[in-house]
PDB file of N, CA and C in Angstrom:
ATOM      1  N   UNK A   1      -1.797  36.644 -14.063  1.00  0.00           N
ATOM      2  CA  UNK A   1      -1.016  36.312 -12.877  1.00  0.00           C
ATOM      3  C   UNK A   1      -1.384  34.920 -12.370  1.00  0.00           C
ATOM      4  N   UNK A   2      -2.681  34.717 -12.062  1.00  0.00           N
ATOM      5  CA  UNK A   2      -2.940  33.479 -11.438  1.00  0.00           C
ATOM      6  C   UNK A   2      -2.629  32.155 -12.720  1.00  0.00           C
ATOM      7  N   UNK A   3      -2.795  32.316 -14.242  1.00  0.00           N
ATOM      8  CA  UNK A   3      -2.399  31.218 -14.837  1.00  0.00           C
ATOM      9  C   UNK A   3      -1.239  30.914 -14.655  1.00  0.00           C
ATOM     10  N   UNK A   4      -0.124  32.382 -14.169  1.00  0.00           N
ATOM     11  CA  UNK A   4       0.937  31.886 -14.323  1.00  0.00           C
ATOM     12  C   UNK A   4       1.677  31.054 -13.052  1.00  0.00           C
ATOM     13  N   UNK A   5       0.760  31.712 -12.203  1.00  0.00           N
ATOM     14  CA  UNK A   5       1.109  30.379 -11.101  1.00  0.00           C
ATOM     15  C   UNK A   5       0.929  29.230 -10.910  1.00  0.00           C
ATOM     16  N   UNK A   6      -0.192  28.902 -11.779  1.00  0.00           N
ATOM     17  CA  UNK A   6      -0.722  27.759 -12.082  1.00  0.00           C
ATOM     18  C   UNK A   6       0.210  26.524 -13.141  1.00  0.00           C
ATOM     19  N   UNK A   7       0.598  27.306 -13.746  1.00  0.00           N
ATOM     20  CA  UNK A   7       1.611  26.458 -14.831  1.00  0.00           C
ATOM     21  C   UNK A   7       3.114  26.723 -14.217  1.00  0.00           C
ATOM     22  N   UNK A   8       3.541  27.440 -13.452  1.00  0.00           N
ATOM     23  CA  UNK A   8       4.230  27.090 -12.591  1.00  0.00           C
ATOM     24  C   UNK A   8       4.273  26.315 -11.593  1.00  0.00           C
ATOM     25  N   UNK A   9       3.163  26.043 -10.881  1.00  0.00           N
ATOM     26  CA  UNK A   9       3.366  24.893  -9.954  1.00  0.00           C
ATOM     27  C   UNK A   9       2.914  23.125 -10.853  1.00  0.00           C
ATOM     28  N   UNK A  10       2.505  23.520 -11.999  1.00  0.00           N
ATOM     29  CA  UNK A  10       2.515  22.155 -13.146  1.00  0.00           C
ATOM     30  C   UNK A  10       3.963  21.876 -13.243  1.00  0.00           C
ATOM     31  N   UNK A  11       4.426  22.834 -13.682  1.00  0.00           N
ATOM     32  CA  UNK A  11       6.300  22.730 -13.835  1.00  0.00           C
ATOM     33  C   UNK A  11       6.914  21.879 -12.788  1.00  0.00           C
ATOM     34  N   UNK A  12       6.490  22.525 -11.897  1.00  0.00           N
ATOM     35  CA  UNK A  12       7.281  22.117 -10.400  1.00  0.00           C
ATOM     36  C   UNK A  12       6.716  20.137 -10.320  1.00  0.00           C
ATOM     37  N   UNK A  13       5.589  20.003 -10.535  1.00  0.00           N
ATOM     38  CA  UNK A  13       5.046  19.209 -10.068  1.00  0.00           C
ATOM     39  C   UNK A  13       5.764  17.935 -11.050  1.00  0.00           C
ATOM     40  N   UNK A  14       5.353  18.383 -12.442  1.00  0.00           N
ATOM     41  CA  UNK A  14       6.321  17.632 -13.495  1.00  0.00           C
ATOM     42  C   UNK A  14       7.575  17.080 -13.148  1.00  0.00           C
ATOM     43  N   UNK A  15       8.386  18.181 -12.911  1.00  0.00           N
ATOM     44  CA  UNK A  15       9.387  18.104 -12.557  1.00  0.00           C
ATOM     45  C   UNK A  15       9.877  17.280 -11.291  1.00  0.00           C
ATOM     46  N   UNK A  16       9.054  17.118 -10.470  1.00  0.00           N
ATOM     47  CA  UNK A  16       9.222  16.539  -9.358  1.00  0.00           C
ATOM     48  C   UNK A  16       8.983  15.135  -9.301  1.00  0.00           C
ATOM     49  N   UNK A  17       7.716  14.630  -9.965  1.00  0.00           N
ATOM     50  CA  UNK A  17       7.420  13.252 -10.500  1.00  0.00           C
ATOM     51  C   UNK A  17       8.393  12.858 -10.946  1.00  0.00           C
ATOM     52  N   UNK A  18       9.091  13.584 -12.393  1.00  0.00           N
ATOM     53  CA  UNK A  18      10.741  13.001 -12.998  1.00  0.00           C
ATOM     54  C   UNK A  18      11.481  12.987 -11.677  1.00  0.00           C
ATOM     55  N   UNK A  19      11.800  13.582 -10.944  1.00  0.00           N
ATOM     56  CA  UNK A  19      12.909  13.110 -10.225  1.00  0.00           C
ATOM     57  C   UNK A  19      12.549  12.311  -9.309  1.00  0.00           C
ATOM     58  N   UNK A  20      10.956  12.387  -8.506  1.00  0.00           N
ATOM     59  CA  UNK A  20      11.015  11.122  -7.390  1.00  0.00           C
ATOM     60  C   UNK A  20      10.904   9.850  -8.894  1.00  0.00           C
ATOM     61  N   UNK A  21      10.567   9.470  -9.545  1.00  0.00           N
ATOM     62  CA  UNK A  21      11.299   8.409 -10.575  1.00  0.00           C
ATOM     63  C   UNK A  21      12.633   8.204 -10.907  1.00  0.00           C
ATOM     64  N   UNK A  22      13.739   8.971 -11.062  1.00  0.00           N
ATOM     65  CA  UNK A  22      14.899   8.809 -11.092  1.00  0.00           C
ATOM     66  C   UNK A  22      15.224   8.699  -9.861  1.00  0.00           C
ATOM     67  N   UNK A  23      14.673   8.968  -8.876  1.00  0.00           N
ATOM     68  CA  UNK A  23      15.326   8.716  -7.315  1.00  0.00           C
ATOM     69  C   UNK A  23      15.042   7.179  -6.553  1.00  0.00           C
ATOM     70  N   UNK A  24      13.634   6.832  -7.448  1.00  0.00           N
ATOM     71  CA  UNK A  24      13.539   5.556  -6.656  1.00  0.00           C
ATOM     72  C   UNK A  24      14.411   4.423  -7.704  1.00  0.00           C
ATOM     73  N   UNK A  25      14.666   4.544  -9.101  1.00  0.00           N
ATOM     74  CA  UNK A  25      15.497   3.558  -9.748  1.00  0.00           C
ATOM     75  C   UNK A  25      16.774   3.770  -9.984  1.00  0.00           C
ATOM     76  N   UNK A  26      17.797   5.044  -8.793  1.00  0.00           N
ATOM     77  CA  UNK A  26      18.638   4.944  -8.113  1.00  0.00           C
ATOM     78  C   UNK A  26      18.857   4.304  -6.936  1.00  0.00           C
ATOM     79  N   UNK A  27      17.806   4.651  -6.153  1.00  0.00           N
ATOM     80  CA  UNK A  27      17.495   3.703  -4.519  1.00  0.00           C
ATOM     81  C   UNK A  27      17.575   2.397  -5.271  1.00  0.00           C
ATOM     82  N   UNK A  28      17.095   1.590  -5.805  1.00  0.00           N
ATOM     83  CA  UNK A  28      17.009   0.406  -6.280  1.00  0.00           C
ATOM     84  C   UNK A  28      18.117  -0.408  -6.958  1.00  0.00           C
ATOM     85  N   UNK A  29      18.853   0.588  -7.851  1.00  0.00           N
ATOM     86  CA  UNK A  29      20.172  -0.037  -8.157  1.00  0.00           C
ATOM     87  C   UNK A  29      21.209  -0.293  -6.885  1.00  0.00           C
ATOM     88  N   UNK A  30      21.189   0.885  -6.237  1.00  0.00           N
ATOM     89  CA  UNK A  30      22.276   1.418  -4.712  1.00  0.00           C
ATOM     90  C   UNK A  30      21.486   0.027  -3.823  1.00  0.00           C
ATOM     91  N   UNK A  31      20.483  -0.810  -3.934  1.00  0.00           N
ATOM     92  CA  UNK A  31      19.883  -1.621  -2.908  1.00  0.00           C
ATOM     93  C   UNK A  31      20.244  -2.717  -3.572  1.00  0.00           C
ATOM     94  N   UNK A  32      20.586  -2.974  -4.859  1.00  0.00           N
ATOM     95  CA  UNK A  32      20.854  -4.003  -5.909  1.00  0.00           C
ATOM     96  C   UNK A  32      22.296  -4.420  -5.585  1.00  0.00           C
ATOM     97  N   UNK A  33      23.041  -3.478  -5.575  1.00  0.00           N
ATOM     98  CA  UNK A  33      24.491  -3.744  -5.268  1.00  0.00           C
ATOM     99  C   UNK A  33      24.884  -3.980  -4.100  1.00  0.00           C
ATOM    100  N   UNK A  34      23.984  -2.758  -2.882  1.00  0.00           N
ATOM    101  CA  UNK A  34      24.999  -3.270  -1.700  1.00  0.00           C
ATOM    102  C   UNK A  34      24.396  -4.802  -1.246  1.00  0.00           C
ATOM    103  N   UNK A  35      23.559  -5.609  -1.765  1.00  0.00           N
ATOM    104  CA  UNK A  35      23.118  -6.793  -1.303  1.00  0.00           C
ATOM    105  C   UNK A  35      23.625  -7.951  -2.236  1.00  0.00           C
ATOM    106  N   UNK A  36      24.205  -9.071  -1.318  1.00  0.00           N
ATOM    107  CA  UNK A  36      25.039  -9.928  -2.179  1.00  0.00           C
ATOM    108  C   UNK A  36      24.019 -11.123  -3.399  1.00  0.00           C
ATOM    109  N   UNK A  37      23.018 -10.715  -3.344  1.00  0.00           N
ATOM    110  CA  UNK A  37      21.978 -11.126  -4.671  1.00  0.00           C
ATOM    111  C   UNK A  37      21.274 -10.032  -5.879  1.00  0.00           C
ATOM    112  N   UNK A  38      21.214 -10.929  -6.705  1.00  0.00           N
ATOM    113  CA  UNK A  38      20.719  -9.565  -7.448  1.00  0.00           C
ATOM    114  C   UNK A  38      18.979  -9.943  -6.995  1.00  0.00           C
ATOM    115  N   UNK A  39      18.055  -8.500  -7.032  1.00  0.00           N
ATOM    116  CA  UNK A  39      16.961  -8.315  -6.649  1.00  0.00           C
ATOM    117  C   UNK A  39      15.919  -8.695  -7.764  1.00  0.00           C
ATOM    118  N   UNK A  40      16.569  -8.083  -8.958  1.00  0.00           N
ATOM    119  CA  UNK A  40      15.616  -8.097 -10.044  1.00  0.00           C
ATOM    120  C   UNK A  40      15.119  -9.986 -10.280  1.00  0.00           C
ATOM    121  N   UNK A  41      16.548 -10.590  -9.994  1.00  0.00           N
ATOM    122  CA  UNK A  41      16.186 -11.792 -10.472  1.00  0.00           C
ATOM    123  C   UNK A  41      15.167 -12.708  -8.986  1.00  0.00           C
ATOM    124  N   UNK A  42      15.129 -12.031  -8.168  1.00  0.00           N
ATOM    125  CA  UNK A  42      14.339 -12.776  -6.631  1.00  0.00           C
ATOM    126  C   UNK A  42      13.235 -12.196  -6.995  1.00  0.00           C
ATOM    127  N   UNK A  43      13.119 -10.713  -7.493  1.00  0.00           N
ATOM    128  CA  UNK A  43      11.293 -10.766  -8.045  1.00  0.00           C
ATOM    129  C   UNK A  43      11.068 -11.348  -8.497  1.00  0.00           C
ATOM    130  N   UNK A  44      11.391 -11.228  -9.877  1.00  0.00           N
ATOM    131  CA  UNK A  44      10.989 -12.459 -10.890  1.00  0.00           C
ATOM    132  C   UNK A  44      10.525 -13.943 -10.242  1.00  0.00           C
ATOM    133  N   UNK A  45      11.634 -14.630  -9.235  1.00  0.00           N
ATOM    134  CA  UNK A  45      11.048 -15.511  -8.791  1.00  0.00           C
ATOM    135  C   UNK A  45       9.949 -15.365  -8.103  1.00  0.00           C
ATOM    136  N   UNK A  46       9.501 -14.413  -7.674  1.00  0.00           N
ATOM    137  CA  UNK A  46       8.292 -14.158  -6.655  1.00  0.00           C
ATOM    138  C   UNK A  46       8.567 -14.515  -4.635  1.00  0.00           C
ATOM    139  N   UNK A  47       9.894 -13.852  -4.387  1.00  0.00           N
ATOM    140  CA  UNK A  47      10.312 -13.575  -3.452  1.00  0.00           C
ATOM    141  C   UNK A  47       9.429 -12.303  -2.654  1.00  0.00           C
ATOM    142  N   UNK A  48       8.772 -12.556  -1.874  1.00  0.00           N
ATOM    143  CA  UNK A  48       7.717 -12.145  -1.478  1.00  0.00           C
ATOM    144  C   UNK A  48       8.881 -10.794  -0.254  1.00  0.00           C
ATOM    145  N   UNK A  49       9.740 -11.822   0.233  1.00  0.00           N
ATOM    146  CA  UNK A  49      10.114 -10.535   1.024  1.00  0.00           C
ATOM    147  C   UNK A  49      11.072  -9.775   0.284  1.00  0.00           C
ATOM    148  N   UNK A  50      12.031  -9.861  -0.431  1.00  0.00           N
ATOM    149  CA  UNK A  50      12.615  -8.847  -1.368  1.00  0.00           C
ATOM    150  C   UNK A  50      11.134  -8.047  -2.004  1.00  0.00           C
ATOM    151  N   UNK A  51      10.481  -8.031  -2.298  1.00  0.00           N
ATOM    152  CA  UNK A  51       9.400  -7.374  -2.190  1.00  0.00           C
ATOM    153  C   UNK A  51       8.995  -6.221  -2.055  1.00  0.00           C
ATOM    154  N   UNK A  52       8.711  -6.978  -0.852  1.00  0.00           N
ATOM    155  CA  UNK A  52       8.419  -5.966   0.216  1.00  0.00           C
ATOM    156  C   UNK A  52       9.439  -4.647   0.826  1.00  0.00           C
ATOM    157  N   UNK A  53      10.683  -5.487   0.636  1.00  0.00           N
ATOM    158  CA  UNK A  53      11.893  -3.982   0.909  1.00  0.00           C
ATOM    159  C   UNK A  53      11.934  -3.451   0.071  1.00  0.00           C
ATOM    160  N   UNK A  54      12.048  -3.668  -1.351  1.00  0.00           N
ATOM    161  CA  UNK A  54      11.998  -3.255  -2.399  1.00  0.00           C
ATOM    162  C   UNK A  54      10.634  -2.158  -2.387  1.00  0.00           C
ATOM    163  N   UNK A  55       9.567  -2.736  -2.284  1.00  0.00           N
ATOM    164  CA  UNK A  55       8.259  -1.915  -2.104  1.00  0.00           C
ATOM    165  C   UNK A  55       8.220  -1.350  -1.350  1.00  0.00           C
ATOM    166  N   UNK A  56       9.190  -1.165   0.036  1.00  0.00           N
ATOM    167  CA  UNK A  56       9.190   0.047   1.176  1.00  0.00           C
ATOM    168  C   UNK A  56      10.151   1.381   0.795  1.00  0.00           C
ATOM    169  N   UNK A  57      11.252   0.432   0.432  1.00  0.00           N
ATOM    170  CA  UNK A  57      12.444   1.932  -0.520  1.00  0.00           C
ATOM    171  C   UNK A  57      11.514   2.706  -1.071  1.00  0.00           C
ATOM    172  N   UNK A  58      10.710   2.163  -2.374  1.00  0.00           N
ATOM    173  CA  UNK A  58       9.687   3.123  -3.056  1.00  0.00           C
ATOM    174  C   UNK A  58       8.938   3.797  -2.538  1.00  0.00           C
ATOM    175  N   UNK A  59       8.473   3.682  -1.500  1.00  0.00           N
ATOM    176  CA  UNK A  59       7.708   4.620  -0.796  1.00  0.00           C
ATOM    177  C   UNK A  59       8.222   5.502   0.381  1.00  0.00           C
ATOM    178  N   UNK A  60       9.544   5.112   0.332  1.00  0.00           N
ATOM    179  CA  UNK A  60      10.133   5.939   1.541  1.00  0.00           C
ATOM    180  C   UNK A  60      11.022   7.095   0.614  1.00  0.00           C
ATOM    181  N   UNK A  61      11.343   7.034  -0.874  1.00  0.00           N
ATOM    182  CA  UNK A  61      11.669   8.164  -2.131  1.00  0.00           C
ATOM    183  C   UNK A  61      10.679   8.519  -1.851  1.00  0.00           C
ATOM    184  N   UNK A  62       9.759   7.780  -2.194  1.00  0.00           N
ATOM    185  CA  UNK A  62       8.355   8.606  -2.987  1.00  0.00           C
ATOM    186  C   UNK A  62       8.244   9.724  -1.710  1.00  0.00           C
ATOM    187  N   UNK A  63       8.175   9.232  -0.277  1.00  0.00           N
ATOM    188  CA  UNK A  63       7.333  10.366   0.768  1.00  0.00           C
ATOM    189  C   UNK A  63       8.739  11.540   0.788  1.00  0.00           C
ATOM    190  N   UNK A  64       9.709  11.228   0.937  1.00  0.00           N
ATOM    191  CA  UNK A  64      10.478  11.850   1.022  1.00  0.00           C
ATOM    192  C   UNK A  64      10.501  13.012  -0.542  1.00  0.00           C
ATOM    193  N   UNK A  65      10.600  12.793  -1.384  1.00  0.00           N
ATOM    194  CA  UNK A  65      10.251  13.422  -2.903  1.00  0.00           C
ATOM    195  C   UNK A  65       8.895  13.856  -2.661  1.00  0.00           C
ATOM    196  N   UNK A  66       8.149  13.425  -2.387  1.00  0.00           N
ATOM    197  CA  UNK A  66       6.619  14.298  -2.231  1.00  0.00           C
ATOM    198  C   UNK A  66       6.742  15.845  -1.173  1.00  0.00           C
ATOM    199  N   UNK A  67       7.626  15.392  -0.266  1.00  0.00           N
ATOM    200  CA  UNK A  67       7.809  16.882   1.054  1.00  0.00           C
ATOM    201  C   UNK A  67       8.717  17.750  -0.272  1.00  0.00           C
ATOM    202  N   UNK A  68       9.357  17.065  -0.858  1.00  0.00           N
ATOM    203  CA  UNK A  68      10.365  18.246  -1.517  1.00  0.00           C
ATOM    204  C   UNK A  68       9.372  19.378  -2.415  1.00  0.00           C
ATOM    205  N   UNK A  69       8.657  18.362  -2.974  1.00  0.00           N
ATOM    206  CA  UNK A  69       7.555  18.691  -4.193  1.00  0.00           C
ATOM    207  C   UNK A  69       6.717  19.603  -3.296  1.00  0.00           C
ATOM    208  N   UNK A  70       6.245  19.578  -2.352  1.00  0.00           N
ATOM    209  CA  UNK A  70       5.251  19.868  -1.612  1.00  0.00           C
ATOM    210  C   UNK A  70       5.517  21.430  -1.023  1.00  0.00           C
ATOM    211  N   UNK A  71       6.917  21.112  -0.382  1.00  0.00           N
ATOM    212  CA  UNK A  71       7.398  22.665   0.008  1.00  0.00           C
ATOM    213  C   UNK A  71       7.876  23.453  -1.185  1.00  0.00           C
ATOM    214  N   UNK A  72       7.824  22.703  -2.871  1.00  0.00           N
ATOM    215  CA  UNK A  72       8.270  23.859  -3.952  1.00  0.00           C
ATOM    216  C   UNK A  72       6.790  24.686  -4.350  1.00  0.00           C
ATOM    217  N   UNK A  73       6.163  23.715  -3.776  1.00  0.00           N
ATOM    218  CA  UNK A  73       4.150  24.926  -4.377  1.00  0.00           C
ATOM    219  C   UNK A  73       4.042  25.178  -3.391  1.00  0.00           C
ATOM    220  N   UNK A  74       4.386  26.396  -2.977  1.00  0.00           N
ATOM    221  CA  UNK A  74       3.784  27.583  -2.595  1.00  0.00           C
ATOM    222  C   UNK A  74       3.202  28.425  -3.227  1.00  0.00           C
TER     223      UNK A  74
END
């Protein structure tokens, strides 16, 4: 019983990593388009504040994807 909860909440957890990853390089395309520059090419230059929004989206998936993950292990 208890392994199997155990590799069930691995599942969950797996599973959840894949999607907060597909969720933040959706956020990122959806932030790519609605802005009249492309982003990828202002990193590259080392645009310090594209950046930083860029680096806040990711962490505002990520916390948001972590509560999802979080309330599936029980």
């Amino acid at each position: 019983m208890e392994l199997t909860i155990i590799l069930l909440n691995v599942a969950y957890a797996m599973l959840g990593a894949a999607l907060a990853i597909v969720s933040m390089a959706v956020a990122f395309r959806v932030f790519n388009r609605l802005t009249p520059f492309d982003a990828h090419d202002e990193l590259a230059k080392g645009n310090v504040a594209v950046g930083i929004v860029v680096g806040s989206i990711f962490v505002a998936v990520g916390i948001a994807m972590g509560l999802v993950i979080g309330m599936g292990l029980n």
